[in-house]
Protein backbone atom coordinates (compact mmCIF):
# COMPACT_ATOMS: atom_id res chain seq x y z
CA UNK A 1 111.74 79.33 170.14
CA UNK A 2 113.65 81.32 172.80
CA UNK A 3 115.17 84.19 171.65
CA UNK A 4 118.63 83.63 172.87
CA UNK A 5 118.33 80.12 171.48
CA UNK A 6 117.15 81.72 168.16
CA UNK A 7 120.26 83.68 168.47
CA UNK A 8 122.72 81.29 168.96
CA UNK A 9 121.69 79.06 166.30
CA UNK A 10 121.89 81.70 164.18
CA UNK A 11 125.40 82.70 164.69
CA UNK A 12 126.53 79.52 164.96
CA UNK A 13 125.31 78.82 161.29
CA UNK A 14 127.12 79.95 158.40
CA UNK A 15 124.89 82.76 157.61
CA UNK A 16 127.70 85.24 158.07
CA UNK A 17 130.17 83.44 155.43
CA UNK A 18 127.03 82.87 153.29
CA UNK A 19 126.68 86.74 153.23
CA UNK A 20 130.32 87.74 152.55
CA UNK A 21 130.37 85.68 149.82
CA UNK A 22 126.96 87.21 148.68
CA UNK A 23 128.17 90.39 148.63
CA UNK A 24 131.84 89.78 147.32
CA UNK A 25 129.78 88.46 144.24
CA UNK A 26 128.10 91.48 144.04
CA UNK A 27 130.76 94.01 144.46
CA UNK A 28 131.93 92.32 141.58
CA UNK A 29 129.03 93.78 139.14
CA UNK A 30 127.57 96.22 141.29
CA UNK A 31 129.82 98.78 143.14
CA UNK A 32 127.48 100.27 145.58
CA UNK A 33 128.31 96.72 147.46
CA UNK A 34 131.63 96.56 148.07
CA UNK A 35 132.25 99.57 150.84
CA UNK A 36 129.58 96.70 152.20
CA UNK A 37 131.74 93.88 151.24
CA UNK A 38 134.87 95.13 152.81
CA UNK A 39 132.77 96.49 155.75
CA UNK A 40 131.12 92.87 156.32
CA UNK A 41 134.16 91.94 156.87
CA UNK A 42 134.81 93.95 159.75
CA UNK A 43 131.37 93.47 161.53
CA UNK A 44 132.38 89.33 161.66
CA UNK A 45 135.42 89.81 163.42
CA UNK A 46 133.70 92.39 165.49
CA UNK A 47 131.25 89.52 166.15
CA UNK A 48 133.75 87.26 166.89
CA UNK A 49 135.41 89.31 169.73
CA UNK A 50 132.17 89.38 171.07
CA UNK A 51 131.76 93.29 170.68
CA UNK A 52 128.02 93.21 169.28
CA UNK A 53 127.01 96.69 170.47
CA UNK A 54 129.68 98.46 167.73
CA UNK A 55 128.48 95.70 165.62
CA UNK A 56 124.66 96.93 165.54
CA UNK A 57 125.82 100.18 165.39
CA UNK A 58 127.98 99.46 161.84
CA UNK A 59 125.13 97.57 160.55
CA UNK A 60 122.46 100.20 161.49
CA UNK A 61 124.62 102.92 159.42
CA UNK A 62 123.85 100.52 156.04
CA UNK A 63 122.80 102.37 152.47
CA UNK A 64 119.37 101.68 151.26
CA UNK A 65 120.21 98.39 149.22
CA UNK A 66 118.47 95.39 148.29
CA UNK A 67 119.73 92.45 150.55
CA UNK A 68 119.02 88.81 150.93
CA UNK A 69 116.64 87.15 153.43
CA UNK A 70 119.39 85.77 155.47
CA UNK A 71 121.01 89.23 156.15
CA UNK A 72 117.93 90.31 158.45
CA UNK A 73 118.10 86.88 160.11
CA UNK A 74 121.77 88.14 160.70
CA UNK A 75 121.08 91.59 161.58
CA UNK A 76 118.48 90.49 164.41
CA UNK A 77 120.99 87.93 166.02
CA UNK A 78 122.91 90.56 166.18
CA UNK A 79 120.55 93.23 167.68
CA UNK A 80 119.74 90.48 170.11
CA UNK A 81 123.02 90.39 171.26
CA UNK A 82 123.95 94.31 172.25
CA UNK A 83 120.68 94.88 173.50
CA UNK A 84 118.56 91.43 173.89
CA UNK A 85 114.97 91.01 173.17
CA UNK A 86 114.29 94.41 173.15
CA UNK A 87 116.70 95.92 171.12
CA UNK A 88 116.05 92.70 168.36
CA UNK A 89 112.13 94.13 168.58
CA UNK A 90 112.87 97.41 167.97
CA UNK A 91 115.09 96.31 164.95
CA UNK A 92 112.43 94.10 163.83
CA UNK A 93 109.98 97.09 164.04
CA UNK A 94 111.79 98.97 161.79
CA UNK A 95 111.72 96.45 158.95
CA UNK A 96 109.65 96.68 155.56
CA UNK A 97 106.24 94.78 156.88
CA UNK A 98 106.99 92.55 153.77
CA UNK A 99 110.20 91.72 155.60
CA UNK A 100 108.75 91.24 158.74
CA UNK A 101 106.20 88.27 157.20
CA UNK A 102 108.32 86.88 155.10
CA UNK A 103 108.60 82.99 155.90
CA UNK A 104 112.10 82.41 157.38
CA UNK A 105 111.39 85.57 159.81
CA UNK A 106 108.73 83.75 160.86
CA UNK A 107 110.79 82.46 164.37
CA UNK A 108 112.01 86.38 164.81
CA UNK A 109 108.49 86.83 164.23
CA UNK A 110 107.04 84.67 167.16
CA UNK A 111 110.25 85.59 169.93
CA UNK A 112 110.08 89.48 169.60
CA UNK A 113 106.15 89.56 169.30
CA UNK A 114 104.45 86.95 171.73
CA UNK A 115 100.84 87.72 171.47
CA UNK A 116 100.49 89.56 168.92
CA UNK A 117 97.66 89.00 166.41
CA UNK A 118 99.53 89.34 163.45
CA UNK A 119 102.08 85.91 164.68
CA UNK A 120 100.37 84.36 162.30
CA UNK A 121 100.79 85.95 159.35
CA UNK A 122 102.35 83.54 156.45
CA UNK A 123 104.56 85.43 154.90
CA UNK A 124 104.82 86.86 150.93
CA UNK A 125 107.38 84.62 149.40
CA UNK A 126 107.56 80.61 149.51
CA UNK A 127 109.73 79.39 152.11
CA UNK A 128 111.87 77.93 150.41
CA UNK A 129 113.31 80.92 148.18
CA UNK A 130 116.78 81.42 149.28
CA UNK A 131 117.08 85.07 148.32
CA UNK A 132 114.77 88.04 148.49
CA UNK A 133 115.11 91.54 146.85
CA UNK A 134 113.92 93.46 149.03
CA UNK A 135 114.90 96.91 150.15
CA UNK A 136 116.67 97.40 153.74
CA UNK A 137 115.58 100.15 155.92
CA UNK A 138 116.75 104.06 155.95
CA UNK A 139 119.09 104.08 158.57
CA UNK A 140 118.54 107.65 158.56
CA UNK A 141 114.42 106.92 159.96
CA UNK A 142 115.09 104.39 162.51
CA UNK A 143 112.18 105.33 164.36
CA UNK A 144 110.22 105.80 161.16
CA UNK A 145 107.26 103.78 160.08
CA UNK A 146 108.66 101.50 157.59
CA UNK A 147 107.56 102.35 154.11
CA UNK A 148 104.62 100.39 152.71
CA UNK A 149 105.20 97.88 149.75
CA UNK A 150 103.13 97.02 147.08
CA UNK A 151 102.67 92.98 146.20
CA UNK A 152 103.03 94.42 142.52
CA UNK A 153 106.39 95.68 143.44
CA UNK A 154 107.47 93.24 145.78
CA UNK A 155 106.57 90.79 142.61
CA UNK A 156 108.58 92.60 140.17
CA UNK A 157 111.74 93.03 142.27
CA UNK A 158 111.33 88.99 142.70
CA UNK A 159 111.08 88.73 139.25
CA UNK A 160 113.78 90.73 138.10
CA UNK A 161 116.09 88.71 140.99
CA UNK A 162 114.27 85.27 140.08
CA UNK A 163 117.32 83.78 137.56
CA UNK A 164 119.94 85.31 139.90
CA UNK A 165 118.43 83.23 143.04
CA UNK A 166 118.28 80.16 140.57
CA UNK A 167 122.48 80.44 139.53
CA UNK A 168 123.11 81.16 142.96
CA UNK A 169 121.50 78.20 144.22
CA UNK A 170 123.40 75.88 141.48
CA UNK A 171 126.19 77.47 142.46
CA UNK A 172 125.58 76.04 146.01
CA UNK A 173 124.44 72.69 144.56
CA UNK A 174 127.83 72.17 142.74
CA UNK A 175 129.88 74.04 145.77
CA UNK A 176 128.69 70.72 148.22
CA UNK A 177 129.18 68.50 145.51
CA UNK A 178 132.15 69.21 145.27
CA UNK A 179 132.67 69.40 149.41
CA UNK A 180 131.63 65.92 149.57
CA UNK A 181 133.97 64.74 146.29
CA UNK A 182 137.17 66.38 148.36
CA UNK A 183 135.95 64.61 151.32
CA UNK A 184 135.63 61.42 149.74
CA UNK A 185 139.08 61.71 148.41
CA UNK A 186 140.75 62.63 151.66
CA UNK A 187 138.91 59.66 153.17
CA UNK A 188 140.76 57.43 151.04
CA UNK A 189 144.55 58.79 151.86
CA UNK A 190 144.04 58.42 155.65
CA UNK A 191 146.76 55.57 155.47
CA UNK A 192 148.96 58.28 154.46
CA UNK A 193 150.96 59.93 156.99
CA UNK A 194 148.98 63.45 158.76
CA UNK A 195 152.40 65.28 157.75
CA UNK A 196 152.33 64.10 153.92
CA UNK A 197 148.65 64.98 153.67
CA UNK A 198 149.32 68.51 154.84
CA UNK A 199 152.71 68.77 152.51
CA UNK A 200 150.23 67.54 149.59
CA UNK A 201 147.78 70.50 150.50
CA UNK A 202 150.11 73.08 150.51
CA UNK A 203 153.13 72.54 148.13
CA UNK A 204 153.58 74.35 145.40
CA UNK A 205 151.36 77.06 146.87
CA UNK A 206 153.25 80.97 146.36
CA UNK A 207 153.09 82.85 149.38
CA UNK A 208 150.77 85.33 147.80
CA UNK A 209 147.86 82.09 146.82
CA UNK A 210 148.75 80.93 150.22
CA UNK A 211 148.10 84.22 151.64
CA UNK A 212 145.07 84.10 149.87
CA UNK A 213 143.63 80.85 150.85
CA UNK A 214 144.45 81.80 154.39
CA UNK A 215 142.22 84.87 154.71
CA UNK A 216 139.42 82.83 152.89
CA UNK A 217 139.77 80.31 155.61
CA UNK A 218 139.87 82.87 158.60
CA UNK A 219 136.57 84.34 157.14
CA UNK A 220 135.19 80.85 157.02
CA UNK A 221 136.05 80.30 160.50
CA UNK A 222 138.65 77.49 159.26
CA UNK A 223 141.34 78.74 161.64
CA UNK A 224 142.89 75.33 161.77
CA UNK A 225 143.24 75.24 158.00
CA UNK A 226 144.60 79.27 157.76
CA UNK A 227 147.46 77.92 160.74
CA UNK A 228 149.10 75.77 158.65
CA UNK A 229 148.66 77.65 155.26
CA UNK A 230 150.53 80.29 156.77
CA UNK A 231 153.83 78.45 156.75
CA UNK A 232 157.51 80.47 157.33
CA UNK A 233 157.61 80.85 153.75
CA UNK A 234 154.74 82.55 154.04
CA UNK A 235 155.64 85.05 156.93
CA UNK A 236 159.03 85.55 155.56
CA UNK A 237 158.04 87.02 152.47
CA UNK A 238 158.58 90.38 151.61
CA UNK A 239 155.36 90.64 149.88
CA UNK A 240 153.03 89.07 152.15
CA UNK A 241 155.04 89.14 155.66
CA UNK A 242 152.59 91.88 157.17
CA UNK A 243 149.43 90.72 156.35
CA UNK A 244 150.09 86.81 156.87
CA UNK A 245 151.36 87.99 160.33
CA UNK A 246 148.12 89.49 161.15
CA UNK A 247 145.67 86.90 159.71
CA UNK A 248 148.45 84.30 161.94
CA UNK A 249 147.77 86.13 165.02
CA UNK A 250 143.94 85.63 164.32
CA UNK A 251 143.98 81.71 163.60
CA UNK A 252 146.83 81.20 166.16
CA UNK A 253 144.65 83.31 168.72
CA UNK A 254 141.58 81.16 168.16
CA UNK A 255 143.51 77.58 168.40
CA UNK A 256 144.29 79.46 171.83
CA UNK A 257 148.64 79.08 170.68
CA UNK A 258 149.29 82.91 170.81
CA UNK A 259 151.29 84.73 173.44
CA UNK A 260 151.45 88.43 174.49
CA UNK A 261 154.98 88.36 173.72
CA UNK A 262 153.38 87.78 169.55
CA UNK A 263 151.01 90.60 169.84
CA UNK A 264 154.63 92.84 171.01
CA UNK A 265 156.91 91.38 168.29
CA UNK A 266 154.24 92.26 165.40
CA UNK A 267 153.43 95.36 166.81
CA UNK A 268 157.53 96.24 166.63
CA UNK A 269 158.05 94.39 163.30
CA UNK A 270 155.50 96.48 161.60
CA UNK A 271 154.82 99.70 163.46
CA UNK A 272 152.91 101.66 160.54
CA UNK A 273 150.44 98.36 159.39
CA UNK A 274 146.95 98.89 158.98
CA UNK A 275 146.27 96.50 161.57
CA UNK A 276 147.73 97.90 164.65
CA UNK A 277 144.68 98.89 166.17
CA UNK A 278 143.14 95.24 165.20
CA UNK A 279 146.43 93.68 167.33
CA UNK A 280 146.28 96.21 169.94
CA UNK A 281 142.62 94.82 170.73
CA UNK A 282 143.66 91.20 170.33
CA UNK A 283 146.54 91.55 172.48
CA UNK A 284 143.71 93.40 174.94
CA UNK A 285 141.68 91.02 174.95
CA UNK A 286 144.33 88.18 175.46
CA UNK A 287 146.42 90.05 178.48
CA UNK A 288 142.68 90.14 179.77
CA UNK A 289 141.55 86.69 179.82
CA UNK A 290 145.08 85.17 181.10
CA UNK A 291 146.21 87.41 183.17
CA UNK A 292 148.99 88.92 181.20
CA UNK A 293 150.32 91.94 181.50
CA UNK A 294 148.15 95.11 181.43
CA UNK A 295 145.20 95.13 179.34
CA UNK A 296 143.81 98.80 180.24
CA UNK A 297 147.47 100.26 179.68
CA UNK A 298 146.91 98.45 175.73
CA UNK A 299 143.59 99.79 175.64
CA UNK A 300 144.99 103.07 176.60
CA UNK A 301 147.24 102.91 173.76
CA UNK A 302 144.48 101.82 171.06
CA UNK A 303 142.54 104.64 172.45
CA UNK A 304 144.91 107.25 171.47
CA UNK A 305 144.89 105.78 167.80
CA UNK A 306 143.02 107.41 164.43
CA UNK A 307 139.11 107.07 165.28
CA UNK A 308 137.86 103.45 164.36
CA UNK A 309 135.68 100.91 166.11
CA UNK A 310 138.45 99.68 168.10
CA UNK A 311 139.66 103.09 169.16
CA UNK A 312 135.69 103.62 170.27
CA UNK A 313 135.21 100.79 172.09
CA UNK A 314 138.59 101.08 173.86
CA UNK A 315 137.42 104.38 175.13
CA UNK A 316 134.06 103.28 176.06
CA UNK A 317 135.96 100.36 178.26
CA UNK A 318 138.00 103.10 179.74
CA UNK A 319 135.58 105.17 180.68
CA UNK A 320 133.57 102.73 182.08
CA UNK A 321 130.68 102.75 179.84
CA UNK A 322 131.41 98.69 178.44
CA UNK A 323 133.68 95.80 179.47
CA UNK A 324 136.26 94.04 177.61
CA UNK A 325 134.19 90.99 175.95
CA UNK A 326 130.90 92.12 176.63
């Protein structure tokens, strides 16, 4: 397949909200994973403002953990993206050789290595395992030769991971089962008016589970879903006013039914949030695509906030080393 094909599929799937909930799992038992949780986080709306070079970069700075299969498939769609085939080669290069055969790399495989003998390698694990425990790279020997496995370990660290990947998979069985039950269901009240069904969804909700519900629908990429769970109530609330504003901003901004003058009244209403710099590069990115305003006097502003990947990237626009959406 082509590369940027490859690519494409791959971020259009729902590997990204597969992993997030991966490692919020783990976080949960493990805490070495959740500075990775919250920092997963991060890289997907990175992604999804299209800045893939500071994306890479967050990845590439990773701890030495075991990860799933799917999170190299990730990693490589988004090497391919800052830096195209040859940047995705270079981070396929630098994966375990266990990795690099393994069954579901086996398209990565073919598009960053045409003609190479070893394309036809089968891979170590069956291909239809949906979870590996395998070690990442060093992101301190990038350029290193990756470390050489044993099949005796490899088969122990599968083994010790085996009844994990078997929950986790029931856990996905019952997950669509119960997709498909909710569908049904809503199916059968389409007689009943669009505003009752969305009163029905939401009533009786506190702002806080509302709040809630809305983030885990952002992060899913259900921005129509996180716009209406993020009634007045919602933003009125002392508790949850700041944060419900933000996460508004993001599934407003996607449904394309933000203005500049939103970006300015948040920015006012809550001049010490967390989130400033996220809004100053939202309302960046916004003034640049329509026309509105002055974008490079907002990125001038994010620039001179605390260091942070938006802060970075704003200066790298500035100074001409990257463009706004590249």
């Amino acid at each position: 397949m082509n590369i940027m094909k490859l690519t494409q599929a791959e971020l259009a799937s729902t590997t990204g909200s597969q992993m997030l909930k991966w490692l919020e799992k783990k976080s949960t038992t493990k805490s070495e994973y959740k500075r990775l949780y919250e920092d997963f986080k991060t890289i997907i709306i990175m992604q999804q403002a299209g800045f893939y070079e500071q994306a890479d970069a967050r990845l590439l700075q990773w701890k030495h953990l075991p990860m799933p299969v799917e999170y190299y498939t990730y990693r490589l769609a988004i090497a391919s993206k800052a830096g195209g085939r040859r940047l995705a080669k270079k981070r396929f290069k630098a994966l375990p050789e266990s990795i690099q055969k393994h069954a579901k790399l086996k398209p990565w495989r073919q598009a960053v290595n045409q003609n190479q003998w070893w394309m036809a390698a089968t891979g170590v694990a069956a291909a239809g395992l949906l979870f590996v425990g395998i070690q990442a790279w060093s992101p301190t020997s990038e350029n290193a030769a990756p470390k050489e496995e044993t099949d005796q370990k490899i088969a122990q660290q599968l083994a010790a991971l085996q009844t994990e990947v078997e929950q986790l998979k029931k856990e996905n069985e019952k997950l669509n089962t119960d997709q498909k039950e909710k569908t049904e269901a809503e199916v059968k009240q389409e007689e009943s008016p669009v505003k009752e069904k969305k009163t029905t969804k939401t009533s009786g909700l506190k702002p806080e589970a509302a709040l809630k519900e809305a983030v885990a629908a952002v992060q899913a990429k259900d921005y129509q879903k996180a716009n209406d769970l993020l009634s007045a109530d919602v933003l009125k609330n002392k508790e949850t006013a700041g944060m419900a504003r933000f996460y508004k901003l993001i599934a407003a901004g996607k449904l394309k039914k933000t203005t500049q003058a939103d970006y300015i009244a948040y920015r006012e209403d809550f001049p010490k949030s967390g989130y400033m710099s996220d809004v100053l590069w939202m309302q960046a990115v916004y003034e640049q695509k329509y026309k509105k305003g002055d974008y490079r006097a907002t990125l001038q502003e994010l620039a001179q906030q605390p260091d942070n990947e938006w802060s970075y990237a704003a200066k790298a626009i500035l100074s001409g080393k990257s463009t706004l959406g590249d």
